[in-house]
PDB file of N, CA and C in Angstrom:
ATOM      1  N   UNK A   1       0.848  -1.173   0.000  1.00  0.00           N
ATOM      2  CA  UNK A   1       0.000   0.000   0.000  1.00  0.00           C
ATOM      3  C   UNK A   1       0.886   1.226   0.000  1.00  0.00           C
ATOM      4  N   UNK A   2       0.697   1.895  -0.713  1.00  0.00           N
ATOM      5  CA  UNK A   2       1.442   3.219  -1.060  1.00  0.00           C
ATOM      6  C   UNK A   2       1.068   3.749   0.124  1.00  0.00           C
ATOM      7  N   UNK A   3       2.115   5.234   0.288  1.00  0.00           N
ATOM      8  CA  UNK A   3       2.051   6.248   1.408  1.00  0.00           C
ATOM      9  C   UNK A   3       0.752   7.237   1.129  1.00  0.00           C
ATOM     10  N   UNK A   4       0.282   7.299   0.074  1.00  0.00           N
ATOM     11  CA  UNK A   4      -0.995   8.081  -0.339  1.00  0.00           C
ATOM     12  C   UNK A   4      -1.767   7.330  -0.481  1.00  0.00           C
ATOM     13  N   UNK A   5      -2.268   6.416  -0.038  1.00  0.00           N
ATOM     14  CA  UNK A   5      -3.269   5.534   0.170  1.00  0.00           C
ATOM     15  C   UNK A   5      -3.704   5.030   1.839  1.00  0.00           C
ATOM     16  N   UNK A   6      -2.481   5.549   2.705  1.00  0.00           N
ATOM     17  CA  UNK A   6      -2.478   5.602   4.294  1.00  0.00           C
ATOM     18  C   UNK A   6      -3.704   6.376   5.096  1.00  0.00           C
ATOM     19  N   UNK A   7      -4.756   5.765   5.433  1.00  0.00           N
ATOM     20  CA  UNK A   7      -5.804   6.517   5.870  1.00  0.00           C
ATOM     21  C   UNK A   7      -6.842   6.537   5.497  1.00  0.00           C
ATOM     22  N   UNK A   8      -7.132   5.570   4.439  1.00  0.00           N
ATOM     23  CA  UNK A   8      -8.197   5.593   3.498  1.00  0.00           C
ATOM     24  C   UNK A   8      -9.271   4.424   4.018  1.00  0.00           C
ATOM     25  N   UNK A   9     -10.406   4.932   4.409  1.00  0.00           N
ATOM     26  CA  UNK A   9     -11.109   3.627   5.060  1.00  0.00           C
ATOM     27  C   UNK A   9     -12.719   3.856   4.304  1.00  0.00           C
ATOM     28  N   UNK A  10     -13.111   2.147   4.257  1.00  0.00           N
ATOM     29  CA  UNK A  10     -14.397   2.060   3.858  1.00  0.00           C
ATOM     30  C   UNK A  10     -14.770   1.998   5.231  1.00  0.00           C
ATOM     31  N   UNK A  11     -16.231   2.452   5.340  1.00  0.00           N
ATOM     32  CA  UNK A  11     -17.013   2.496   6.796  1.00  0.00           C
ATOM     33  C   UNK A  11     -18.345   1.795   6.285  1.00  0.00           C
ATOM     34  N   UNK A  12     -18.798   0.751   6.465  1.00  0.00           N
ATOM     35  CA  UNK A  12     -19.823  -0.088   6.392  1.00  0.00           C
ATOM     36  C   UNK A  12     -20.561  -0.221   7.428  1.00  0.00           C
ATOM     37  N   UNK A  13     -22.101   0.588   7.057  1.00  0.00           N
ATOM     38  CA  UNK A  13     -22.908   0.202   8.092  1.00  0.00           C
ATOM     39  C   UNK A  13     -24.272  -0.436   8.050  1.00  0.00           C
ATOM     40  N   UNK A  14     -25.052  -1.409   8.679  1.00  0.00           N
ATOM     41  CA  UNK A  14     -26.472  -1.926   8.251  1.00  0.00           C
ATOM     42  C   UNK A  14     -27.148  -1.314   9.218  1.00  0.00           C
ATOM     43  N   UNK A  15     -27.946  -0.857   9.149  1.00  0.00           N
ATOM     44  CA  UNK A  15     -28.764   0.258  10.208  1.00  0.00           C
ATOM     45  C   UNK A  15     -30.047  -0.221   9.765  1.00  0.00           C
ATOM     46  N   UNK A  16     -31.643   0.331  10.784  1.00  0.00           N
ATOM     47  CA  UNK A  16     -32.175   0.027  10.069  1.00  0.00           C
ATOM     48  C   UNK A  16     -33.044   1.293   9.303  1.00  0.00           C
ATOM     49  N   UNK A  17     -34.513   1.046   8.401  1.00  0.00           N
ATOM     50  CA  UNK A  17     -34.294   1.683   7.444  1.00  0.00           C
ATOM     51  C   UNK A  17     -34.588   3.052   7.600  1.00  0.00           C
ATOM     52  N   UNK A  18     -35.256   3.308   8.834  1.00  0.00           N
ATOM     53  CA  UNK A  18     -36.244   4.060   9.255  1.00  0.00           C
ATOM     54  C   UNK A  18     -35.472   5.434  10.247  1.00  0.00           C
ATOM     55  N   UNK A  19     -33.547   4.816  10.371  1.00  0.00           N
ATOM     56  CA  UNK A  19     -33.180   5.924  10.968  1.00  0.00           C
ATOM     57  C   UNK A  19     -31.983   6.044   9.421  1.00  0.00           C
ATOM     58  N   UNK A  20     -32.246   6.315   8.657  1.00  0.00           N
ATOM     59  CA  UNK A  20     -31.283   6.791   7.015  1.00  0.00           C
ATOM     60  C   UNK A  20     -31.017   7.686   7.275  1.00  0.00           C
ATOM     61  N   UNK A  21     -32.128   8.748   7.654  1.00  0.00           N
ATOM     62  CA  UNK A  21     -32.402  10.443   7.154  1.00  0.00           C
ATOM     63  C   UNK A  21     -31.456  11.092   8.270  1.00  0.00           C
ATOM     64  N   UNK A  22     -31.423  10.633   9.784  1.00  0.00           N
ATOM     65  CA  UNK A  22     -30.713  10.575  10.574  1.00  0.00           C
ATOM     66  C   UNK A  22     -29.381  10.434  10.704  1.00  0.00           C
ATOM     67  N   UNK A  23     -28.882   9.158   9.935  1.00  0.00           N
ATOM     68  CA  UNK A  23     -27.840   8.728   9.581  1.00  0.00           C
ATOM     69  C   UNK A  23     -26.858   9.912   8.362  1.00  0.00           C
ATOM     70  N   UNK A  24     -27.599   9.879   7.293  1.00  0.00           N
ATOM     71  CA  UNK A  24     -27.401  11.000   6.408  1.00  0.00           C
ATOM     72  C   UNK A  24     -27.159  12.365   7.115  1.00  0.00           C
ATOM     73  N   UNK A  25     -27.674  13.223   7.871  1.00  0.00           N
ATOM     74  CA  UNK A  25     -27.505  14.348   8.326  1.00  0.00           C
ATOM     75  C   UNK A  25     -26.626  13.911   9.020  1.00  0.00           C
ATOM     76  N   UNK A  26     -26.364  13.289   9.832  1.00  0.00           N
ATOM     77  CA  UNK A  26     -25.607  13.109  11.028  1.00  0.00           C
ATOM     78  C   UNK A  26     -23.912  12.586  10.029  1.00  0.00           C
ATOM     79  N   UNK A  27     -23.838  12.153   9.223  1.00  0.00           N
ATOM     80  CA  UNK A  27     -22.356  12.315   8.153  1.00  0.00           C
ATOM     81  C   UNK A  27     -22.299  13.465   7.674  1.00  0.00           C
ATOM     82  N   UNK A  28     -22.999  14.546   6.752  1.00  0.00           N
ATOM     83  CA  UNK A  28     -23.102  15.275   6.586  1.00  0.00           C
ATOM     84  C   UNK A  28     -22.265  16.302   7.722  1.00  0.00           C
ATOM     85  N   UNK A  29     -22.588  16.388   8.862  1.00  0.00           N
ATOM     86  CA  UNK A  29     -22.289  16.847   9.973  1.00  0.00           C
ATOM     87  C   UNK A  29     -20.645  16.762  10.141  1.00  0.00           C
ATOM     88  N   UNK A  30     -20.743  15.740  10.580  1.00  0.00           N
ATOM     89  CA  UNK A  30     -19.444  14.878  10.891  1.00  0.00           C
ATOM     90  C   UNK A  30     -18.569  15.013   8.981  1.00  0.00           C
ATOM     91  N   UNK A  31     -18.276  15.980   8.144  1.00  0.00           N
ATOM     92  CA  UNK A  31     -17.551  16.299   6.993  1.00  0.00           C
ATOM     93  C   UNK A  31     -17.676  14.594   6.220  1.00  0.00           C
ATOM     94  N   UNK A  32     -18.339  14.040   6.228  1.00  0.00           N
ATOM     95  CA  UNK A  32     -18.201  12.819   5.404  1.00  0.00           C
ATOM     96  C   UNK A  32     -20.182  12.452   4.500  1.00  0.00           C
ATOM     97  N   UNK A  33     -20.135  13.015   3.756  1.00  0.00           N
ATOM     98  CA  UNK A  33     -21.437  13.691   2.937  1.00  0.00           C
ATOM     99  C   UNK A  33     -21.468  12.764   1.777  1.00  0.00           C
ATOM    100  N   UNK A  34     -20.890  12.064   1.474  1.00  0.00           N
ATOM    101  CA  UNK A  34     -20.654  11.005   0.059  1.00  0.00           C
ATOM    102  C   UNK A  34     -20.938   9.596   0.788  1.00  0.00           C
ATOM    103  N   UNK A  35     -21.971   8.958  -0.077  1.00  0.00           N
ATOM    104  CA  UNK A  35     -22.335   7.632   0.733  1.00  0.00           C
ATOM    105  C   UNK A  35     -23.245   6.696  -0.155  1.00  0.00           C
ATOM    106  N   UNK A  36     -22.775   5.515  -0.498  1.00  0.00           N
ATOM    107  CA  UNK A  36     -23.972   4.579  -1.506  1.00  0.00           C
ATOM    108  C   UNK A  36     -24.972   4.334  -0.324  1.00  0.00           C
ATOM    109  N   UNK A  37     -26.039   4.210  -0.655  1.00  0.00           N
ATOM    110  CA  UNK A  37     -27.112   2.988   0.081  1.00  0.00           C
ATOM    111  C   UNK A  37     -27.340   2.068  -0.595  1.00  0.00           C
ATOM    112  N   UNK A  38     -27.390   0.890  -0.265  1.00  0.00           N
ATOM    113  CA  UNK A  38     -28.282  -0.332  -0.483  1.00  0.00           C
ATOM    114  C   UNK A  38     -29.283  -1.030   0.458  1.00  0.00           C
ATOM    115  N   UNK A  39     -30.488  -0.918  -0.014  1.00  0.00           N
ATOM    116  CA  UNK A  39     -31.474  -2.520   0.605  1.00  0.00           C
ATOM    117  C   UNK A  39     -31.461  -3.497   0.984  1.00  0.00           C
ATOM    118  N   UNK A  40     -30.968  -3.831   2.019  1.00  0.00           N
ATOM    119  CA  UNK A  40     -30.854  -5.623   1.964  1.00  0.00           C
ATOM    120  C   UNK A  40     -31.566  -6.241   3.157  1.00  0.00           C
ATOM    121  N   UNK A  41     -31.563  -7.300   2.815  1.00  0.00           N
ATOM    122  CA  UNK A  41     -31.993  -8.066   4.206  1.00  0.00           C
ATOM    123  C   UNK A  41     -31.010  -8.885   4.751  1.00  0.00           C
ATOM    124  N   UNK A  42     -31.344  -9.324   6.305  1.00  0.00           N
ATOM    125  CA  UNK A  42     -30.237  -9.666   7.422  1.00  0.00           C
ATOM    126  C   UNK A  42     -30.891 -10.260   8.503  1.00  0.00           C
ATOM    127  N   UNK A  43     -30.328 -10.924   9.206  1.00  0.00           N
ATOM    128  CA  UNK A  43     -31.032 -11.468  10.769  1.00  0.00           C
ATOM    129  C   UNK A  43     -29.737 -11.675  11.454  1.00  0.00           C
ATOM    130  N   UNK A  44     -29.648 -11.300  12.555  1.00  0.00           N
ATOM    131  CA  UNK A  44     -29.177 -11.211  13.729  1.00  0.00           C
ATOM    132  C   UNK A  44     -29.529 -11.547  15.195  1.00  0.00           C
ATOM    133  N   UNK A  45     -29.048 -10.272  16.653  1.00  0.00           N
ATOM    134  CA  UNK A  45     -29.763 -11.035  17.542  1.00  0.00           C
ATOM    135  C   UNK A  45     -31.798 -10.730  17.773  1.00  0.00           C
ATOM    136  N   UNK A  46     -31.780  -9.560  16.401  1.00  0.00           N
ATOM    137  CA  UNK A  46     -33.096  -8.738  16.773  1.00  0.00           C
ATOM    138  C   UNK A  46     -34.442 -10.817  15.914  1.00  0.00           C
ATOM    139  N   UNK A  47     -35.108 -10.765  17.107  1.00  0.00           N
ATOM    140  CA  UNK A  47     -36.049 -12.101  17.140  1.00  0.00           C
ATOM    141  C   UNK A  47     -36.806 -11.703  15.874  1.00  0.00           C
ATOM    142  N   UNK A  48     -36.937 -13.074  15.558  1.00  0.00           N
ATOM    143  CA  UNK A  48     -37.778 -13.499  14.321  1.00  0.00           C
ATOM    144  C   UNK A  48     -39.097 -12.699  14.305  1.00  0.00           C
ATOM    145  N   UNK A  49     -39.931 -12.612  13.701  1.00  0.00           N
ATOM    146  CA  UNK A  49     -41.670 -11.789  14.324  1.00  0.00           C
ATOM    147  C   UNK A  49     -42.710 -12.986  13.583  1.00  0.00           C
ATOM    148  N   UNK A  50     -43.393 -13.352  13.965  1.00  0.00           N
ATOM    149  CA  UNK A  50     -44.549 -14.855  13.100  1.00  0.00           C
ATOM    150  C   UNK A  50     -45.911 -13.371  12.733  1.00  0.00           C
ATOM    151  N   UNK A  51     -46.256 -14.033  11.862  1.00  0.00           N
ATOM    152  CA  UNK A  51     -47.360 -13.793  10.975  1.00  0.00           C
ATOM    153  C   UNK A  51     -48.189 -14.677  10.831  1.00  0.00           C
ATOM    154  N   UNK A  52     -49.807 -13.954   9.948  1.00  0.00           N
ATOM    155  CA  UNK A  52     -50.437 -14.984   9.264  1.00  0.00           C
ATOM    156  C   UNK A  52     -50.915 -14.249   8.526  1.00  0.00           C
ATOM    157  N   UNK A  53     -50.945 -14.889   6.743  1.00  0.00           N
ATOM    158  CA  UNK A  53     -52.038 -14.543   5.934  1.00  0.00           C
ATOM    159  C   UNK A  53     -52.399 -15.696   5.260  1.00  0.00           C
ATOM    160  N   UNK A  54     -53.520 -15.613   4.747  1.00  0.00           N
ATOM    161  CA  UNK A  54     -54.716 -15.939   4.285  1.00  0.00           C
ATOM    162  C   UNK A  54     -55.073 -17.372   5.269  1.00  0.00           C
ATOM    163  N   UNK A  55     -54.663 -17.314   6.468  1.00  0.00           N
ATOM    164  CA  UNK A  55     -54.848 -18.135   7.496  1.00  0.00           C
ATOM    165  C   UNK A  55     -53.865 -19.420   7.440  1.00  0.00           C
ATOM    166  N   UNK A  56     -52.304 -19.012   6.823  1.00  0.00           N
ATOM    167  CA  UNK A  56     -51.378 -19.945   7.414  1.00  0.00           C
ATOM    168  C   UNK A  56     -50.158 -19.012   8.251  1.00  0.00           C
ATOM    169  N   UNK A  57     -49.833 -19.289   8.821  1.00  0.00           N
ATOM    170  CA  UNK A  57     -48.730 -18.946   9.673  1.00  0.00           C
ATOM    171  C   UNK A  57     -47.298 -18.877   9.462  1.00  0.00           C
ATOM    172  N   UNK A  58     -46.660 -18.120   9.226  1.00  0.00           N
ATOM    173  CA  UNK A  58     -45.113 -17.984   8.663  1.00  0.00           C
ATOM    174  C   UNK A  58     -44.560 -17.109   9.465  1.00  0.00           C
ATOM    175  N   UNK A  59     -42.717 -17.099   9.388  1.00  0.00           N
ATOM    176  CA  UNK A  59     -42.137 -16.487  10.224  1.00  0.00           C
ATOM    177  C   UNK A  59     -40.957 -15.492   9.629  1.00  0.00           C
ATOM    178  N   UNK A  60     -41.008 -14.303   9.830  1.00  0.00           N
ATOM    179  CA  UNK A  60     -40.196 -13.767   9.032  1.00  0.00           C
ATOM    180  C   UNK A  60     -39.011 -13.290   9.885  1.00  0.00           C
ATOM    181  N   UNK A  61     -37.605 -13.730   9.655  1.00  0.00           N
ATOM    182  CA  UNK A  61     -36.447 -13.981  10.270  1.00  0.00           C
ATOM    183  C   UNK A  61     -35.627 -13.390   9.035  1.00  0.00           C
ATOM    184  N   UNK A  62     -35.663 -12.603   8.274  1.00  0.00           N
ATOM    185  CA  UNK A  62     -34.880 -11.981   7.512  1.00  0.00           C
ATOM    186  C   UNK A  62     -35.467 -10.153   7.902  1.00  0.00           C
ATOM    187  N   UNK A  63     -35.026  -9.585   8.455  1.00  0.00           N
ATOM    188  CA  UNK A  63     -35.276  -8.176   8.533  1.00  0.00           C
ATOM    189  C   UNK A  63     -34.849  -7.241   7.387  1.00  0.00           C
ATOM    190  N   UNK A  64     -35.492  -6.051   7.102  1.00  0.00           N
ATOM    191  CA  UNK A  64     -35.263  -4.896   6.027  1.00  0.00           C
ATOM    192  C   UNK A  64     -34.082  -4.215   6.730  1.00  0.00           C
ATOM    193  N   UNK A  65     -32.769  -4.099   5.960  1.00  0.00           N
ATOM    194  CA  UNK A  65     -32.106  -3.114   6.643  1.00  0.00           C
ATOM    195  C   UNK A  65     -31.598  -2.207   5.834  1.00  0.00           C
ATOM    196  N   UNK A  66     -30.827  -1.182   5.623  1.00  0.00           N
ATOM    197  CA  UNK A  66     -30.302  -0.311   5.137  1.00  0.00           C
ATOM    198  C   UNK A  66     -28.451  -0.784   5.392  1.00  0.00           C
ATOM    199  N   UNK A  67     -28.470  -0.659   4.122  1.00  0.00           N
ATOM    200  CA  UNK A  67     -25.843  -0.936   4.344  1.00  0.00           C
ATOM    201  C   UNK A  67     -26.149   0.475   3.125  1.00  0.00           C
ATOM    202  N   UNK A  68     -24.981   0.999   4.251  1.00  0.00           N
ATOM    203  CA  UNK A  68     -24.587   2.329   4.126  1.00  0.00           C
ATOM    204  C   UNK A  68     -23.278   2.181   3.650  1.00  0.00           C
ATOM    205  N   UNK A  69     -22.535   2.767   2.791  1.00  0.00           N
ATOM    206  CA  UNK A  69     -20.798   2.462   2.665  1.00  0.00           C
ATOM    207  C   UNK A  69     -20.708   3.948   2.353  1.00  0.00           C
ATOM    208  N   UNK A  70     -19.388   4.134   3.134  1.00  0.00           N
ATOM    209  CA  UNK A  70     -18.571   5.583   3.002  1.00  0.00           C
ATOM    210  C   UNK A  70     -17.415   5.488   3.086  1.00  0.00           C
ATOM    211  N   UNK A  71     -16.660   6.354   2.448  1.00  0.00           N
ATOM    212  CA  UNK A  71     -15.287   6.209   2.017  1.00  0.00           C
ATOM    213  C   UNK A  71     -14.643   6.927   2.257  1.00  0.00           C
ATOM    214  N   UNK A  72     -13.797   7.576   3.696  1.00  0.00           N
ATOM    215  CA  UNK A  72     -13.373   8.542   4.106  1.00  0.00           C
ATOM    216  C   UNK A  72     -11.560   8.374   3.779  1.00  0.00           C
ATOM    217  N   UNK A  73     -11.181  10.060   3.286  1.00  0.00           N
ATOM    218  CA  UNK A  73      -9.547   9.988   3.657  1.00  0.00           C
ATOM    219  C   UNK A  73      -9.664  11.066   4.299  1.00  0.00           C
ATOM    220  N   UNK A  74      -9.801  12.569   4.559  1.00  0.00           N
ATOM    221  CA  UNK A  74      -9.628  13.672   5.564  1.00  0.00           C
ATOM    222  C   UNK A  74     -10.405  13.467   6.543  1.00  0.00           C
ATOM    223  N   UNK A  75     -11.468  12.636   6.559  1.00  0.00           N
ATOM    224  CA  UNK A  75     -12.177  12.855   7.975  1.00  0.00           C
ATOM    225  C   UNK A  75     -11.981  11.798   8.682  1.00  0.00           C
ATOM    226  N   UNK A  76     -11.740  12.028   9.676  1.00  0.00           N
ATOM    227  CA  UNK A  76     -11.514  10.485  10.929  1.00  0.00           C
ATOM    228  C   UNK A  76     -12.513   9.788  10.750  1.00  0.00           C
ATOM    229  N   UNK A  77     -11.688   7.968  10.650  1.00  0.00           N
ATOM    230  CA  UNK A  77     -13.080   7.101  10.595  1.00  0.00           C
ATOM    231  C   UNK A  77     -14.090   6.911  12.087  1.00  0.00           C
ATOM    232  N   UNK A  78     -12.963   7.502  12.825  1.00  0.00           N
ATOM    233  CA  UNK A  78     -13.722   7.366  14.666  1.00  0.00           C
ATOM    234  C   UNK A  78     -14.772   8.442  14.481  1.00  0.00           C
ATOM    235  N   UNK A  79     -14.843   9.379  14.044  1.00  0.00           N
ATOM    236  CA  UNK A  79     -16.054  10.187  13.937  1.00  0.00           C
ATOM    237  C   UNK A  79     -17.064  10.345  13.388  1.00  0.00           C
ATOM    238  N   UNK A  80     -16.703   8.974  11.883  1.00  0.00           N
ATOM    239  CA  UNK A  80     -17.672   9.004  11.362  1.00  0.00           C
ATOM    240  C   UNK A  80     -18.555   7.504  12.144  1.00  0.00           C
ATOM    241  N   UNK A  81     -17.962   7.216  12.624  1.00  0.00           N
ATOM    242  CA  UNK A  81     -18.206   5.752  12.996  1.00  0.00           C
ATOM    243  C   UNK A  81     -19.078   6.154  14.325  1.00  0.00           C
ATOM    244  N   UNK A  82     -18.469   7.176  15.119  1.00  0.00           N
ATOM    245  CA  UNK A  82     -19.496   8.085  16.214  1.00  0.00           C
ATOM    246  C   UNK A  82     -20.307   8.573  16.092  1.00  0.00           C
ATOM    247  N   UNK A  83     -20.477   9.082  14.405  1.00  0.00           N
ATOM    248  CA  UNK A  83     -21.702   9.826  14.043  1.00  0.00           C
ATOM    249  C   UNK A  83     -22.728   8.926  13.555  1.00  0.00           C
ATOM    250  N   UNK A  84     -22.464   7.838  13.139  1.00  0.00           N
ATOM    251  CA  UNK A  84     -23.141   6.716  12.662  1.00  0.00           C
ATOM    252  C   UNK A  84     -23.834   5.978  13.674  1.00  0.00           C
ATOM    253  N   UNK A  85     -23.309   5.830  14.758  1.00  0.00           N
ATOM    254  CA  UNK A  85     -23.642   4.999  15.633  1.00  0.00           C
ATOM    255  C   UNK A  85     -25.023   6.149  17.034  1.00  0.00           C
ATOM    256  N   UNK A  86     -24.505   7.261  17.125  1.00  0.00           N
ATOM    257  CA  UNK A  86     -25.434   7.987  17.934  1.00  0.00           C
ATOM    258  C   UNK A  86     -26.569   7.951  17.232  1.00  0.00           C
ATOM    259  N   UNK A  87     -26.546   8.377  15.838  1.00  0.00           N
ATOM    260  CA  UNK A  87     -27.503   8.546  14.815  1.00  0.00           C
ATOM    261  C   UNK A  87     -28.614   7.364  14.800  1.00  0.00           C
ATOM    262  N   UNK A  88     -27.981   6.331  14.784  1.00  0.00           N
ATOM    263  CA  UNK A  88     -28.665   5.168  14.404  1.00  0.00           C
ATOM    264  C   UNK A  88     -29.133   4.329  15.427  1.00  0.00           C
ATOM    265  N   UNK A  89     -28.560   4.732  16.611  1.00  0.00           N
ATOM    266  CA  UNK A  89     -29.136   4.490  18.335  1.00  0.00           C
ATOM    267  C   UNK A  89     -30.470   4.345  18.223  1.00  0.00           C
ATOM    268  N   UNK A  90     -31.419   3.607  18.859  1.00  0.00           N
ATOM    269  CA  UNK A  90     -32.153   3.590  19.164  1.00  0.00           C
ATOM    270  C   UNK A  90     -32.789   2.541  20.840  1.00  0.00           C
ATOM    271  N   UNK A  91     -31.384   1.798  20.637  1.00  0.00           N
ATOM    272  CA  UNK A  91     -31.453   0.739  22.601  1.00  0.00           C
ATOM    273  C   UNK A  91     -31.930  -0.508  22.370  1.00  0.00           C
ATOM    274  N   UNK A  92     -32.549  -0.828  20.915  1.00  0.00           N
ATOM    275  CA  UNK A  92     -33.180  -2.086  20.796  1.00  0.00           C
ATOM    276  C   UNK A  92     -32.508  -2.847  20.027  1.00  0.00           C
ATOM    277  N   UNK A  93     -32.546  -4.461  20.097  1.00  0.00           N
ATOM    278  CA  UNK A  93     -32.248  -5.340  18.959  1.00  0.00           C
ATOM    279  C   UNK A  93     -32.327  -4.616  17.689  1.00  0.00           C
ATOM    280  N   UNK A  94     -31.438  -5.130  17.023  1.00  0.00           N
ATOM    281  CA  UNK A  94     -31.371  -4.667  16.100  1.00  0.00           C
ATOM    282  C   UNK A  94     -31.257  -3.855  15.077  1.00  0.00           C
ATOM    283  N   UNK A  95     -30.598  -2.639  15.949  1.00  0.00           N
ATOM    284  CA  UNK A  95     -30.125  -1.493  15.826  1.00  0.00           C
ATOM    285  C   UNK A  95     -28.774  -1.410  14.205  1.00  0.00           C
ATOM    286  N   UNK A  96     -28.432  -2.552  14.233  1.00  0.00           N
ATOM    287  CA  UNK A  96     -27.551  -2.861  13.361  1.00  0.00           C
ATOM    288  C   UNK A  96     -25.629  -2.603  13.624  1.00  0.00           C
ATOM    289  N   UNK A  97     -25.267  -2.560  12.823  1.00  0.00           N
ATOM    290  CA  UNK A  97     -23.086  -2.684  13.025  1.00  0.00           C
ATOM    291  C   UNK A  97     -22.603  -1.840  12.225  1.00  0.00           C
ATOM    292  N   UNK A  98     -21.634  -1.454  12.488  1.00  0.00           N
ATOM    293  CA  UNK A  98     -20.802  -0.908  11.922  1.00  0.00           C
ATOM    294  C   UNK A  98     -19.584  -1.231  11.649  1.00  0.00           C
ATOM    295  N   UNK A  99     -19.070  -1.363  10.423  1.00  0.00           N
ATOM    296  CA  UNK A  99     -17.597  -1.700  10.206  1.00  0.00           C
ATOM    297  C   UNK A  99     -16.825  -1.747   9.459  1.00  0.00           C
ATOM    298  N   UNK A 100     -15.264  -1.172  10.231  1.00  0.00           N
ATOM    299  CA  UNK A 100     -14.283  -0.525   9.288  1.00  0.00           C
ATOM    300  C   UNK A 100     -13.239  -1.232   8.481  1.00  0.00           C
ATOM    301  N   UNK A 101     -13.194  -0.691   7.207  1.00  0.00           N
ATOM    302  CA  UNK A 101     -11.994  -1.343   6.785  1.00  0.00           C
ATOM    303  C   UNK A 101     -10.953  -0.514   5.850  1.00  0.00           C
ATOM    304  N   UNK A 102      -9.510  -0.903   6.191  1.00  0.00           N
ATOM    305  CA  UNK A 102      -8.550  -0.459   4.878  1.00  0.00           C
ATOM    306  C   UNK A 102      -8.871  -0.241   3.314  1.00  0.00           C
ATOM    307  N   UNK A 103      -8.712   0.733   2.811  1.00  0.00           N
ATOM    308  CA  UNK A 103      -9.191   0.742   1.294  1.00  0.00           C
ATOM    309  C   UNK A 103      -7.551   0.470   0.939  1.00  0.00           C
ATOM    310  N   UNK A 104      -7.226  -0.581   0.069  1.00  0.00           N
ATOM    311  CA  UNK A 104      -5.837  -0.619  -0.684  1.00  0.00           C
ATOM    312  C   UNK A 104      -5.648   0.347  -1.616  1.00  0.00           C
ATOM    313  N   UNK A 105      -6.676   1.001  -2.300  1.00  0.00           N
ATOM    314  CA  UNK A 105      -6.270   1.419  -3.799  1.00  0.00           C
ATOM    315  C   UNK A 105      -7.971   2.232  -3.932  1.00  0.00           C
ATOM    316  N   UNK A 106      -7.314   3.621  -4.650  1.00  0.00           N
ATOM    317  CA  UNK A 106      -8.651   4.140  -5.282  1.00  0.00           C
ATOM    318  C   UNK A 106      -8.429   4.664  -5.737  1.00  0.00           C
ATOM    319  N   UNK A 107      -9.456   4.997  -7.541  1.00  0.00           N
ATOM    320  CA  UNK A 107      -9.075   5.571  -8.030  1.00  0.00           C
ATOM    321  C   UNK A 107     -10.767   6.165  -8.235  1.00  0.00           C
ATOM    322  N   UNK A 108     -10.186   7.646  -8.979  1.00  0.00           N
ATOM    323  CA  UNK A 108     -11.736   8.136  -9.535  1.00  0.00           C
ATOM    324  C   UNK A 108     -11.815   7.497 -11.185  1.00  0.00           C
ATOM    325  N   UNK A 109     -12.928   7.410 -11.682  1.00  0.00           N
ATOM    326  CA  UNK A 109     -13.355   7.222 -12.665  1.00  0.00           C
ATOM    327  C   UNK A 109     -13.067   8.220 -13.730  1.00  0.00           C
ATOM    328  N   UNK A 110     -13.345   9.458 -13.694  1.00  0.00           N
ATOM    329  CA  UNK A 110     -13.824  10.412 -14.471  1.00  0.00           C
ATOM    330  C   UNK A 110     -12.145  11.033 -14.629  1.00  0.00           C
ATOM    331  N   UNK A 111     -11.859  10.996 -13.839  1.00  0.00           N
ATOM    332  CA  UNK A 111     -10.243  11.585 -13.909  1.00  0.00           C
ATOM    333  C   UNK A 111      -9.040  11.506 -14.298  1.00  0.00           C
ATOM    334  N   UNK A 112      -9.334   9.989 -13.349  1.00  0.00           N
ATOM    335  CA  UNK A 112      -8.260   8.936 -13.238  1.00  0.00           C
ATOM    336  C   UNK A 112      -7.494   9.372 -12.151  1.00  0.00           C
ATOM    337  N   UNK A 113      -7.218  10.154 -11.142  1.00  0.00           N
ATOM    338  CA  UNK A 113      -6.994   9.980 -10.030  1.00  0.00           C
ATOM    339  C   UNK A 113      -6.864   9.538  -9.120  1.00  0.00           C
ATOM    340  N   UNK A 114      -5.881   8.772  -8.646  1.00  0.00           N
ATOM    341  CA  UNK A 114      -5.553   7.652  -7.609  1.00  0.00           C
ATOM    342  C   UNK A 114      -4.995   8.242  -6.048  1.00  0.00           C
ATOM    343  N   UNK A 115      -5.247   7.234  -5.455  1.00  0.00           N
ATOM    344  CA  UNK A 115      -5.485   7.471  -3.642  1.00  0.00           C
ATOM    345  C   UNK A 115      -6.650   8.286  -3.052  1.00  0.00           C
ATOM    346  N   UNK A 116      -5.641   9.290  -2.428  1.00  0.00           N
ATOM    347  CA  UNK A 116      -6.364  10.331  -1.165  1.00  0.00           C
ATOM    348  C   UNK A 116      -7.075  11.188  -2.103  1.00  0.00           C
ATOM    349  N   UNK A 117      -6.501  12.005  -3.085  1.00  0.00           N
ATOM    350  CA  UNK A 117      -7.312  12.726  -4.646  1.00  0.00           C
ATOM    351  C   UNK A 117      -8.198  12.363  -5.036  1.00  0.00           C
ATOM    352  N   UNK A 118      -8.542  10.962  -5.377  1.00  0.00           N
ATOM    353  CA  UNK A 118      -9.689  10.271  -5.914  1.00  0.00           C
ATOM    354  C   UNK A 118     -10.898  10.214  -4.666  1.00  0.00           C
ATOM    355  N   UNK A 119     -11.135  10.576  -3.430  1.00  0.00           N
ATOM    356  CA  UNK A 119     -11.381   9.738  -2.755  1.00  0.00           C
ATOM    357  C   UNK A 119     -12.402  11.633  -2.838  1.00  0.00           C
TER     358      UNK A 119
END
């Protein structure tokens, strides 16, 4: 890993869907404003919930969550990872994770700009 590539972290988070807007302002805040979302589903320690329609009974153990990815080099990943996590608080199962990792290599698309520049 190059010396201009030192600092560069993906921040992955599954939250759920209903605190985004929260989540979003609260990066925004914290200088880290660039962020994909995706949809997915997940199960963890938050409990299964049972149902019924048309009078059979099923159990739904896959929850709706929100994965957030952000890609910080000037802003600390501890702050964004603080801002993510107050944001997305709520005290209950299933609140969702957060987690960091090394980016080896980045480049921009449009430029071609590689490392901390691209980022």
């Amino acid at each position: 890993m190059s010396e201009e590539n030192d600092g560069i972290k993906l921040i992955m988070a599954v939250i759920r869907p209903d605190k985004l807007a929260d989540v979003k302002r609260a990066l925004a805040e914290a200088g880290a404003p660039s962020l994909t979302v995706t949809n997915v589903s997940g199960r963890g320690s938050q409990p299964a919930k049972k149902g019924q329609w048309r009078g059979e009974e099923y159990t739904v153990d896959l929850h709706q969550k929100v994965k957030i990815e952000c890609v910080v080099a000037d802003t600390p990943a501890e702050d964004v990872v603080d801002a993510i996590v107050e944001a997305a608080h709520t005290g209950e199962k299933g609140d969702g994770k957060v987690f960091v990792m090394p980016v080896e290599s980045a480049v921009q698309v449009r430029t071609g700009k590689e490392g901390k520049p691209a980022v």
